[in-house]
N, C-alpha and C. Protein backbone atom coordinates (compact mmCIF):
# COMPACT_ATOMS: atom_id res chain seq x y z
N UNK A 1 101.21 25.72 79.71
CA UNK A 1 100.99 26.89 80.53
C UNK A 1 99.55 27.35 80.32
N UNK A 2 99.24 27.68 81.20
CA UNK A 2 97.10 28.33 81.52
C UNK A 2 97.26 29.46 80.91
N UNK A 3 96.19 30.34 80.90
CA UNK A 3 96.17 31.81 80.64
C UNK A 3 96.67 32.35 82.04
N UNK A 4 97.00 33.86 81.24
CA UNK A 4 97.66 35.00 82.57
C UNK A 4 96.74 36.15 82.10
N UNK A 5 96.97 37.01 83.13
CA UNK A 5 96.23 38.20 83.42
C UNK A 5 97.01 39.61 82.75
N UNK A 6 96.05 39.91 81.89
CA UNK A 6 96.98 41.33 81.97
C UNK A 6 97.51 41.96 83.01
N UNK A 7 98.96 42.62 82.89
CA UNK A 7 99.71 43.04 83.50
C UNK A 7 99.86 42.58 84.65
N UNK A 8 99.84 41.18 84.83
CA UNK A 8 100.40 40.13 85.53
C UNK A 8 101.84 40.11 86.41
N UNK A 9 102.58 39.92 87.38
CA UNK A 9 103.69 39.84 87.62
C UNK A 9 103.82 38.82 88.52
N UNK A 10 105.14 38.65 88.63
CA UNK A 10 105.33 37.23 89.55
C UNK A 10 104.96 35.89 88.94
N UNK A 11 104.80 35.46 87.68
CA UNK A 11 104.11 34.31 87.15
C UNK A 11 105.37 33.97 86.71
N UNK A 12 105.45 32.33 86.86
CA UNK A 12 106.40 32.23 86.12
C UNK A 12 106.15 31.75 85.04
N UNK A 13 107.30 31.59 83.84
CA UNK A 13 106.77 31.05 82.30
C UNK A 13 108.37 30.40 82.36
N UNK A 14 107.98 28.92 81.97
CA UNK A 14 109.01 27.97 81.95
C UNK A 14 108.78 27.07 80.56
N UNK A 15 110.25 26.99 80.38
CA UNK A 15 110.43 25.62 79.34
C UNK A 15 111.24 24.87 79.12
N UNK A 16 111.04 24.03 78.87
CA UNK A 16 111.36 22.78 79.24
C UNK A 16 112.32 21.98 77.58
N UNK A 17 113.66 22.17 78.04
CA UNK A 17 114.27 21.80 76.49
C UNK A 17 114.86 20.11 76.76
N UNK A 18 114.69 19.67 77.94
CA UNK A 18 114.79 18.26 78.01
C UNK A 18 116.18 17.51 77.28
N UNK A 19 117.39 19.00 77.68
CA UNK A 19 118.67 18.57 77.60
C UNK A 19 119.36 19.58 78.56
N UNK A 20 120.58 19.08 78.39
CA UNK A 20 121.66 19.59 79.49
C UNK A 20 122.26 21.47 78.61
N UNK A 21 121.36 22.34 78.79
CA UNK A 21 121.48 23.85 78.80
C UNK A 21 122.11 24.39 79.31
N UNK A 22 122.71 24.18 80.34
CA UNK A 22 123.65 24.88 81.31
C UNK A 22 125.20 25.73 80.84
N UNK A 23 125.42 25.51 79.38
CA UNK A 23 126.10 26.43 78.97
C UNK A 23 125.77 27.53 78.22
N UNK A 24 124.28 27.74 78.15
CA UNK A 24 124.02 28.48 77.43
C UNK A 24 123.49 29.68 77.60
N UNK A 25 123.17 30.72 76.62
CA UNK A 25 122.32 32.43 77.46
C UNK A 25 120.98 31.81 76.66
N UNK A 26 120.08 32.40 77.80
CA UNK A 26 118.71 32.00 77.50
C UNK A 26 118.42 33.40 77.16
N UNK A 27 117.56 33.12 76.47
CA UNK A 27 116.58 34.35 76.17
C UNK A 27 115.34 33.91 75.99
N UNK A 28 114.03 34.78 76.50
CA UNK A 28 112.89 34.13 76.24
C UNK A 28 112.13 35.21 75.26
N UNK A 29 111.27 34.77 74.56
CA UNK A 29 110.48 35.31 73.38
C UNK A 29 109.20 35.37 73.34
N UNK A 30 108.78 36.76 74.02
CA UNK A 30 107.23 36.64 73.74
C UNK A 30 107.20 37.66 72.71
N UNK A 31 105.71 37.06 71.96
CA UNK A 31 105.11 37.84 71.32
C UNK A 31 103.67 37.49 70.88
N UNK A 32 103.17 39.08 71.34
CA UNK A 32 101.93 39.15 71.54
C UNK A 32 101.26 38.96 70.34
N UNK A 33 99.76 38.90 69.81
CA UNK A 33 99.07 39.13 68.18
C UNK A 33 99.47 40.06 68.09
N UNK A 34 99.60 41.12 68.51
CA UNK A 34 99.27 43.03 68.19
C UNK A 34 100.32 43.43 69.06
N UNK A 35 101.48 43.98 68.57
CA UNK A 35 102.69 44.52 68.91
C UNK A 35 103.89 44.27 68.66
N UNK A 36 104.61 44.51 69.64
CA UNK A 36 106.38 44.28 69.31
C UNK A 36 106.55 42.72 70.12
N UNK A 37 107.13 42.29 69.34
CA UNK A 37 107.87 41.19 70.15
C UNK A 37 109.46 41.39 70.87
N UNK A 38 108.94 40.61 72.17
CA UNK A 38 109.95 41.78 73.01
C UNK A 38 111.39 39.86 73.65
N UNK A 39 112.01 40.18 73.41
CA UNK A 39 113.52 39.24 73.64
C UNK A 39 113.97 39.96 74.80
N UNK A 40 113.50 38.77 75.93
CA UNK A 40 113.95 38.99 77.45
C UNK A 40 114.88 38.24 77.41
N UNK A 41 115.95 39.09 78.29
CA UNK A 41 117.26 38.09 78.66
C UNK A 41 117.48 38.43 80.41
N UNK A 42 116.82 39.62 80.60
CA UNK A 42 117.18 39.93 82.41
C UNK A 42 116.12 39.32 83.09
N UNK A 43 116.38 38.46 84.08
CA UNK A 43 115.95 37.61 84.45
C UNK A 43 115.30 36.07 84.17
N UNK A 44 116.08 35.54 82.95
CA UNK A 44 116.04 34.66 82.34
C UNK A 44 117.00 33.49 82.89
N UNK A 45 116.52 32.57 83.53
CA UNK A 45 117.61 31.67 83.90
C UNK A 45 117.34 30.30 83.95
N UNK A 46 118.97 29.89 84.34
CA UNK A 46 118.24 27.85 84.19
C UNK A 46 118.89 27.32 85.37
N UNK A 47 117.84 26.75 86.31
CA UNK A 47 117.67 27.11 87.90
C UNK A 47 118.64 25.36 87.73
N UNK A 48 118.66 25.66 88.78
CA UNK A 48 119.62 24.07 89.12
C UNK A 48 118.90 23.51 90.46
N UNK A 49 117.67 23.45 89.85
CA UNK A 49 116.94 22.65 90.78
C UNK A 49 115.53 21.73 90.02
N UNK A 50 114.88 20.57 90.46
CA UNK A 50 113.82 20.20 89.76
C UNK A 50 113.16 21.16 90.29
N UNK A 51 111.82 21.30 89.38
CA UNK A 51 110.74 21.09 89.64
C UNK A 51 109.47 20.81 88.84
N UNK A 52 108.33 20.61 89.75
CA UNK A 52 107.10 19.54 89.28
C UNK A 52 106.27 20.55 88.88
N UNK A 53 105.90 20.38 87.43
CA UNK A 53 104.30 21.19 87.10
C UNK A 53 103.61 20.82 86.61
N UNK A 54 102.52 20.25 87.24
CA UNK A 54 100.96 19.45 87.13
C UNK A 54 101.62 18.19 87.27
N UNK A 55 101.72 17.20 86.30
CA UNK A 55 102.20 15.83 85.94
C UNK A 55 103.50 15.52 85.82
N UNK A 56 104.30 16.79 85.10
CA UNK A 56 105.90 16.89 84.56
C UNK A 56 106.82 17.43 85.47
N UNK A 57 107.99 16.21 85.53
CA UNK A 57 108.97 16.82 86.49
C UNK A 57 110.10 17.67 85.05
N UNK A 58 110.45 18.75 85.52
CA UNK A 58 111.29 19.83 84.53
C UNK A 58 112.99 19.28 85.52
N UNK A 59 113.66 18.51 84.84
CA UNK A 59 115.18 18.73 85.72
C UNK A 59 116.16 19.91 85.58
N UNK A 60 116.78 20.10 86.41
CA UNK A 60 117.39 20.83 86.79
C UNK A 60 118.87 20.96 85.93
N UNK A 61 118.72 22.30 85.25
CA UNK A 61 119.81 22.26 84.11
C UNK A 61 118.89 21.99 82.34
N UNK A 62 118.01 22.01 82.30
CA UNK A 62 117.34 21.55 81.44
C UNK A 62 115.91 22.33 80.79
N UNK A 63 115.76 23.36 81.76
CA UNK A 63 114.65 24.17 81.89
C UNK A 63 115.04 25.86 81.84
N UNK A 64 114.54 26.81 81.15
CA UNK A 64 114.58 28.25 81.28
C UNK A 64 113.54 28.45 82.13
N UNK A 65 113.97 29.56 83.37
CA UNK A 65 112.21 30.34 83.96
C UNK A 65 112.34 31.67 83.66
N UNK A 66 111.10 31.76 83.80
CA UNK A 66 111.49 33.89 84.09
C UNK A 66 109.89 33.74 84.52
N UNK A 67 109.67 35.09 85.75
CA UNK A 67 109.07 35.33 86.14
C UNK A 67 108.63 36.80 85.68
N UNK A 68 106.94 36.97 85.41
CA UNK A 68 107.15 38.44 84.76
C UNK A 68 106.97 39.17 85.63
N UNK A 69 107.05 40.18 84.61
CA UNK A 69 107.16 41.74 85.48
C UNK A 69 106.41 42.78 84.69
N UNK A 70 106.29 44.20 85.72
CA UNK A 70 105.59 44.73 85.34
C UNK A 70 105.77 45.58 83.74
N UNK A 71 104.89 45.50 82.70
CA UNK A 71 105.00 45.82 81.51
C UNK A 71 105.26 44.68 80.74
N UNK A 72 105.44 43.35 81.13
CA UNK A 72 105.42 42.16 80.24
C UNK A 72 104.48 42.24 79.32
N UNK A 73 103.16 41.66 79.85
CA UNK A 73 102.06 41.60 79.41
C UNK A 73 100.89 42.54 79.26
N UNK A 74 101.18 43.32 78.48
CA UNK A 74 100.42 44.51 77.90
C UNK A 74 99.69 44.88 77.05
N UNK A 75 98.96 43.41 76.94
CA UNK A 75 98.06 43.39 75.71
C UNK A 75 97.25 41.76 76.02
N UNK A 76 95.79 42.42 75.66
CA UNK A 76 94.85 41.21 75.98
C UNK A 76 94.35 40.88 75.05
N UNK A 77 94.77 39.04 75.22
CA UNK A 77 94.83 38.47 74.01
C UNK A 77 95.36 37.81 73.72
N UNK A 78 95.84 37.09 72.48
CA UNK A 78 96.29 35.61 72.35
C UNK A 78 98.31 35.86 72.01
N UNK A 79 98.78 34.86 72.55
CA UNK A 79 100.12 35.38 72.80
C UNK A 79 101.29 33.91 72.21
N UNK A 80 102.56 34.38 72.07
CA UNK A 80 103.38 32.87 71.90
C UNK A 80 104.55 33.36 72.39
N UNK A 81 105.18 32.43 72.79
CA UNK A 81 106.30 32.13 73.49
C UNK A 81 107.51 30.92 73.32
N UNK A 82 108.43 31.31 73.40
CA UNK A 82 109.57 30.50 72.72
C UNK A 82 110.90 30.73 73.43
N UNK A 83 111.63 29.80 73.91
CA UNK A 83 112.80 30.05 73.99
C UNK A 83 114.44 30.04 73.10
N UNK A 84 115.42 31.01 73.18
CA UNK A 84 116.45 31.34 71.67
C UNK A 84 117.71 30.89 73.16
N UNK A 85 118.22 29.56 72.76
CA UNK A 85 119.51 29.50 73.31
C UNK A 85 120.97 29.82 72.81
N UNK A 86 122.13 30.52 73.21
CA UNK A 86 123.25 30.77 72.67
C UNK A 86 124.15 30.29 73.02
N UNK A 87 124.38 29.00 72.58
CA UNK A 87 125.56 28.17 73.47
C UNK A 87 126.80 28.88 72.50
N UNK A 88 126.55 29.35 71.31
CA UNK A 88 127.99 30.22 70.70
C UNK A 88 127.63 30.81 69.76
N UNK A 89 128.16 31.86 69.33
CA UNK A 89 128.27 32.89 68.27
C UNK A 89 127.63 31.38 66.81
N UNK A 90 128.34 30.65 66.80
CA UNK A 90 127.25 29.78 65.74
C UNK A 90 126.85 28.61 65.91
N UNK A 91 126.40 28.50 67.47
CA UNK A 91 125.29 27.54 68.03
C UNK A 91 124.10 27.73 68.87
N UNK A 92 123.07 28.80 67.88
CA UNK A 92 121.83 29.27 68.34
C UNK A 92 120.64 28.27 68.03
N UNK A 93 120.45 27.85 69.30
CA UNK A 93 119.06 27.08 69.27
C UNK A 93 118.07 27.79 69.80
N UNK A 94 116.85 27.23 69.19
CA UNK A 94 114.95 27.71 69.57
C UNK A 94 114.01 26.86 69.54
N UNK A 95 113.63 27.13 70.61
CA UNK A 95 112.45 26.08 70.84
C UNK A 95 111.19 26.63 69.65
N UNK A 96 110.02 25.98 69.38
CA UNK A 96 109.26 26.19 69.11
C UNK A 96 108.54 26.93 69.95
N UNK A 97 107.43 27.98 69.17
CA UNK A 97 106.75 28.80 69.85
C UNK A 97 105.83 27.76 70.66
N UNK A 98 104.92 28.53 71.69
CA UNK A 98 103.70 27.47 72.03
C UNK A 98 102.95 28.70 72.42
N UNK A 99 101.23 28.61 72.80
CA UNK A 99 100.76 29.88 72.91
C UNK A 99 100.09 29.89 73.92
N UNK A 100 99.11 30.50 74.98
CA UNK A 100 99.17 31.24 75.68
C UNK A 100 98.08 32.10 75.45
N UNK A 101 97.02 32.80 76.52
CA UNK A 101 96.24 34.00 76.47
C UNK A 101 96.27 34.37 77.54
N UNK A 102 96.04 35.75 77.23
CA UNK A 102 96.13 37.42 78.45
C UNK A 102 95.01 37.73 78.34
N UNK A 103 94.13 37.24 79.26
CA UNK A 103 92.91 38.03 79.90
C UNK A 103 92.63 39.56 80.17
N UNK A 104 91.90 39.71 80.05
CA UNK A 104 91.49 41.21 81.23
C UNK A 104 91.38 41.09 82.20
C-alpha cells in the first residue's frame, strides 16, 4: 500500500491472508506512531469478489477491505496496519503489521 493523505476517506486498505477467511470477523488495526490504536470492525469485510492491485490478484474470500472514513487518519506520519481474525472464541489469528505514511 502507497502513502495516504491526512484525513483521507474513501481509500481503501486491503489484505491479503491468502486463505479461505470467510468464516471469520475481521477486524482491522491501525496504529498510528503518536496515539491510540484504534480496532475497526464497522465496515470491515471479505468481499466475494477478485480483485487486481498493481501485479497481485487478491481472491475472493481471502482478502479483508475497509475503506476509510472520516477521523481514520488523524495524524501525519508514519503508521501500521494489521489484520485480527476471529474464526472462534479460541481461534484468533493476525496478520503481521506492515506500514504505511499519512502525509499532509
Amino acid at each position: 500500500m502507497g502513502n495516504l493523505n491526512k484525513n483521507e476517506v474513501g481509500q481503501p486498505i486491503r489484505i491479503n491472508l491468502g486463505e479461505d477467511i470467510t468464516l471469520s470477523t475481521p477486524t482491522l488495526i491501525l496504529l498510528p506512531e503518536i496515539g491510540n490504536r484504534k480496532d475497526i470492525t464497522d465496515g470491515v469485510t471479505i468481499p466475494n469478489t477478485d480483485v487486481t492491485v498493481g501485479d497481485e490478484t487478491l481472491l475472493a474470500g481471502e482478502y479483508i477491505e475497509y475503506f476509510t472514513k472520516d477521523g481514520d487518519l488523524d495524524y501525519t506520519g508514519r503508521w501500521k496496519f494489521k489484520a485480527k481474525l476471529d474464526f472462534s472464541s479460541t481461534d484468533i489469528r493476525q496478520t503481521d503489521f506492515q506500514k504505511f505514511r499519512v502525509l499532509a
